[in-house]
Protein backbone atom coordinates (compact mmCIF):
# COMPACT_ATOMS: atom_id res chain seq x y z
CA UNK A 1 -6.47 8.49 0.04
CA UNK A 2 -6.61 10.07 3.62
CA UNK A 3 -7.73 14.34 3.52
CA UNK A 4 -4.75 16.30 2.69
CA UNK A 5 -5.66 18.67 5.67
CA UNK A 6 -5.74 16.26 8.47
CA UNK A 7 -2.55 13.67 7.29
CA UNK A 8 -0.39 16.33 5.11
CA UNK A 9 1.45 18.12 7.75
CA UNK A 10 3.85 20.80 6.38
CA UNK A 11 6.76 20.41 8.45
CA UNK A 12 8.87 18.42 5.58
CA UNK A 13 8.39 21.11 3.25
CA UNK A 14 8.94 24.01 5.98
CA UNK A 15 12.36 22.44 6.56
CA UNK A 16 13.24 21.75 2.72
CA UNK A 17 12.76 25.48 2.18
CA UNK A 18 14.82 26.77 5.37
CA UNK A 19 17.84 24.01 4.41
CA UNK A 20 19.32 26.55 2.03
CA UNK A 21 19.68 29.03 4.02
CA UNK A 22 18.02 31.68 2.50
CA UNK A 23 14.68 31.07 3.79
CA UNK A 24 14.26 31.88 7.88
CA UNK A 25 11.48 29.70 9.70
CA UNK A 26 8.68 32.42 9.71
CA UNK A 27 9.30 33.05 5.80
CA UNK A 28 9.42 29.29 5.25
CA UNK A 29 5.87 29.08 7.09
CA UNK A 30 4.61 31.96 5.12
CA UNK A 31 5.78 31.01 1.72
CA UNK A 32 4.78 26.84 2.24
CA UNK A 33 1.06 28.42 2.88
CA UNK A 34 1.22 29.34 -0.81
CA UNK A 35 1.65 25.28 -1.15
CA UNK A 36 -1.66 22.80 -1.92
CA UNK A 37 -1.51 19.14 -0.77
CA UNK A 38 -1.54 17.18 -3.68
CA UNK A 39 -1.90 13.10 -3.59
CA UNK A 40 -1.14 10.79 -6.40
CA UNK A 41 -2.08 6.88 -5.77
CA UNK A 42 0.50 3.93 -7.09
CA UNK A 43 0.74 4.18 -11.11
CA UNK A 44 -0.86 7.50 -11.31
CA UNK A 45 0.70 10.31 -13.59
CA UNK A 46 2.25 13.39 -12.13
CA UNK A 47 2.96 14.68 -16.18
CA UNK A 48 2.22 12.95 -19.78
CA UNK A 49 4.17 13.27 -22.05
CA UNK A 50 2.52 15.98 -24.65
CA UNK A 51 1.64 17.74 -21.85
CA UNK A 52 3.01 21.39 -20.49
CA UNK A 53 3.79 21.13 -17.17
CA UNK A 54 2.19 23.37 -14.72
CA UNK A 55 3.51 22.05 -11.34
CA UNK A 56 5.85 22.60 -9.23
CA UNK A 57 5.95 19.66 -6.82
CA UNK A 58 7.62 19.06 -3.93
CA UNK A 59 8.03 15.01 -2.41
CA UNK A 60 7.22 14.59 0.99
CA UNK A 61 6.79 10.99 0.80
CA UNK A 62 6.41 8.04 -2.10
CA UNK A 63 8.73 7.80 -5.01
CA UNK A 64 8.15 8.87 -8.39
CA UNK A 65 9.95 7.96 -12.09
CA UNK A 66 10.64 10.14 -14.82
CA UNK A 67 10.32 8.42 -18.16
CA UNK A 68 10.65 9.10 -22.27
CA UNK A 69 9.87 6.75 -25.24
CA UNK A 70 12.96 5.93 -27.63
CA UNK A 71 12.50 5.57 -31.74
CA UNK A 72 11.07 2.26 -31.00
CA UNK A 73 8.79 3.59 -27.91
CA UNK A 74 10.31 1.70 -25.58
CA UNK A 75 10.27 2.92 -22.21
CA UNK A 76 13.62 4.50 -20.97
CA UNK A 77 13.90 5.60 -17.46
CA UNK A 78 15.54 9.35 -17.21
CA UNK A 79 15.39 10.08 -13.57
CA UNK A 80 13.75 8.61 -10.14
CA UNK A 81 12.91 11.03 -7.52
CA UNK A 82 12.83 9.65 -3.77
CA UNK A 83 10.82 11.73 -1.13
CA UNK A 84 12.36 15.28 0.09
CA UNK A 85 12.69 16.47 -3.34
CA UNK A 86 11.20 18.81 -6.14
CA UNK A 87 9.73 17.10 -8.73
CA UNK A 88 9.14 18.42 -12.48
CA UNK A 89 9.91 18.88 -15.98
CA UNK A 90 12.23 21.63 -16.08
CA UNK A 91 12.22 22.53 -19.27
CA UNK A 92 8.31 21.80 -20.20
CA UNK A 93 7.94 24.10 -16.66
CA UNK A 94 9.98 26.95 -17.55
CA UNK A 95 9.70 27.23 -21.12
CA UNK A 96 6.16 26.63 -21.06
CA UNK A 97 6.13 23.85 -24.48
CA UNK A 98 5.30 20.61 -24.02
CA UNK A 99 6.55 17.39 -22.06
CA UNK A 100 8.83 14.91 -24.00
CA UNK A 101 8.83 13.27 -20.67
CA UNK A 102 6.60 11.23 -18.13
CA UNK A 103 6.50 11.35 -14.48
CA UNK A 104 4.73 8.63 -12.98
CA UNK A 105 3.94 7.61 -9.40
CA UNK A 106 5.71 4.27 -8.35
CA UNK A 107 4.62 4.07 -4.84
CA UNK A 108 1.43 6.29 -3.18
CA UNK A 109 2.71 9.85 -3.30
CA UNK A 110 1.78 12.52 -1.37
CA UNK A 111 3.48 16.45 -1.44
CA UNK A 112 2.79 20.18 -1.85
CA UNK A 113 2.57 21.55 -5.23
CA UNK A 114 2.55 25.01 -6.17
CA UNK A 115 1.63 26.09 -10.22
CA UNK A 116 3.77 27.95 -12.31
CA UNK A 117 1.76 31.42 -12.42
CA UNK A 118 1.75 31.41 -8.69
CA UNK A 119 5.68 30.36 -8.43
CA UNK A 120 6.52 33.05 -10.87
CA UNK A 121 4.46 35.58 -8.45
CA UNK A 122 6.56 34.46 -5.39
CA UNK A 123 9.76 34.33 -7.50
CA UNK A 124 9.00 38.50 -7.72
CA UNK A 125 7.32 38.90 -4.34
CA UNK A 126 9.84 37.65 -2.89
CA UNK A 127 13.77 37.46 -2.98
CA UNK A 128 14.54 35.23 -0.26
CA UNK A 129 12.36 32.43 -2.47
CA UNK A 130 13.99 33.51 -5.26
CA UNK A 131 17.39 32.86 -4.43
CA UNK A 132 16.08 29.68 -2.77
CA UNK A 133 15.03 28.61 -6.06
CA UNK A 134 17.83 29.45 -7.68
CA UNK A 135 20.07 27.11 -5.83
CA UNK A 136 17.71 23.99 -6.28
CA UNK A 137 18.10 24.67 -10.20
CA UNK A 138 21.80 25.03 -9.80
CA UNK A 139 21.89 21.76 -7.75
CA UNK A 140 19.45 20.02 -10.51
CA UNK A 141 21.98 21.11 -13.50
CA UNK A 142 24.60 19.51 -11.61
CA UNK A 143 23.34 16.27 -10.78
CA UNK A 144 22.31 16.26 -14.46
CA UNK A 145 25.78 17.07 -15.49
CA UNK A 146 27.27 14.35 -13.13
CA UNK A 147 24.93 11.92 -14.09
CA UNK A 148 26.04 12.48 -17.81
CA UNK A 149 29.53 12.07 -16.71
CA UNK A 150 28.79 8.87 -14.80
CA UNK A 151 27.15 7.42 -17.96
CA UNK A 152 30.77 7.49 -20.09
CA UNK A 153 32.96 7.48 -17.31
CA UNK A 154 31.65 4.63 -14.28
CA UNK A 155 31.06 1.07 -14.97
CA UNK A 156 27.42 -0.50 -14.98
CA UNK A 157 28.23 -2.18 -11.81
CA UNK A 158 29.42 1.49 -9.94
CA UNK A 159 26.56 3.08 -11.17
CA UNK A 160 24.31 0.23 -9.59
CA UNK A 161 26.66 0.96 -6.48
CA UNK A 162 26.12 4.51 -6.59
CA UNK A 163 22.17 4.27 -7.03
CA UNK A 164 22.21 1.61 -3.65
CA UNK A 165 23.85 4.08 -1.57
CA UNK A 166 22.04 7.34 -2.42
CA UNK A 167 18.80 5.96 -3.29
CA UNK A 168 18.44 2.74 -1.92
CA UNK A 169 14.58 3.01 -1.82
CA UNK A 170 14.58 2.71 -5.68
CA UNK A 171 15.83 -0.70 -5.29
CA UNK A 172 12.89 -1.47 -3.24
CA UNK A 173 10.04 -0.34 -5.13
CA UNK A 174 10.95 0.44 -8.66
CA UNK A 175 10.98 -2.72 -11.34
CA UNK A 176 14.16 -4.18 -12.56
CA UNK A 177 13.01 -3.22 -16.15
CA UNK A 178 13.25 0.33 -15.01
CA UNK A 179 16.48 0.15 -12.95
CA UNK A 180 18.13 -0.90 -16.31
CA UNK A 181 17.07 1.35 -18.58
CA UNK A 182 18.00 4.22 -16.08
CA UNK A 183 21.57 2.26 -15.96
CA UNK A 184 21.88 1.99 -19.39
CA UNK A 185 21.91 -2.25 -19.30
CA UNK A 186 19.97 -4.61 -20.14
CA UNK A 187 18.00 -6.90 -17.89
CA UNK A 188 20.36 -9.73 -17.74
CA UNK A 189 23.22 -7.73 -17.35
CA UNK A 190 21.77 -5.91 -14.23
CA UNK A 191 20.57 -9.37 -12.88
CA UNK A 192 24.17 -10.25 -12.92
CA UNK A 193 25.06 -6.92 -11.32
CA UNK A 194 22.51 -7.07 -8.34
CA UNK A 195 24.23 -10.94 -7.55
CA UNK A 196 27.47 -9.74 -6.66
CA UNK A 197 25.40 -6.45 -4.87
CA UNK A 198 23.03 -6.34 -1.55
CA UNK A 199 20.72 -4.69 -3.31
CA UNK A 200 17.47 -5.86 -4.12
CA UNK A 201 15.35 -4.45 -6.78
CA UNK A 202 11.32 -5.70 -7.54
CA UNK A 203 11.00 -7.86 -9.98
């Protein structure tokens, strides 16, 4: 991979902490300083599952997939996280126990991670940062809460909608094995889903 410090500009994650508004642009400058480049190549793991996690990541470009084994270890996809967003376990993170989850690289990552110790320390040091990260968690709980909702309320065939619209870089990178299990379908039914669709996932 290329050195952090010459191709890891910090202007993405400048802007991602100013866009809540509690962050100005000199704090945002200040506070992304307590960021470290961090790189992960195609297939590589962010988090194991087993493991506590200990970073704080933010996305500023690639696309990564959270996934858990079910009774019969299969593979089942539990989140995808396209650039421009944080990326970790929350739970694992803030309750410091270990990962039932796996986050795994899907394309060449690259981002700015911060560990938990020194997170904590800006949480304190500073309030702007604080209330900054209190609105990502907020918005977190409630795209897990509509997600949940979608899952018993939409179709297959709206959530496969819904995915193409917000995320339509998932259908270009991630498998078709993974698409469904994140869906809830099986293979064949989301190959009879993406006919009627645009969409084109990787087989």
């Amino acid at each position: 991979m290329p050195s952090p410090a010459k191709h890891l500009p910090p202007e993405k994650l400048v802007l991602f902490l100013q866009s809540r508004g509690h962050i100005n642009a000199a704090q945002a400058l200040e506070i992304a300083g307590q960021f470290s480049p961090k790189f992960l190549s195609k297939h590589e793991f962010l988090l194991r599952e087993g493991k506590v996690c200990d970073d704080y990541f933010f996305l500023d470009r690639g696309l990564l997939r959270a996934f858990a084994h079910n009774p019969a270890g299969n593979e089942v996809t539990t989140a995808f996280y396209p650039s421009g967003q944080t990326v970790l376990e929350v739970s694992s993170f803030f309750n410091r126990i270990p990962s039932q989850e796996n986050i795994q690289a899907l394309t060449d990552c690259a981002g700015w991670v911060v560990p938990f110790a020194q997170l904590n320390a800006l949480f304190h040091a500073r309030p702007e940062f604080r209330e900054f990260g209190r609105s990502v968690l907020v918005q977190g709980f409630a795209a897990l809460k509509n997600r949940m909702l979608d899952m018993i309320t939409a179709t297959a065939t709206e959530r496969y909608e819904q995915l193409l619209r917000n995320s339509p870089e998932v259908l270009q990178h991630a498998p078709v094995k993974h698409i469904a299990t994140y869906l809830g379908v099986t293979d064949t039914s989301l190959s009879r889903i993406r006919a009627g669709a645009k969409g084109v996932g990787k087989e």
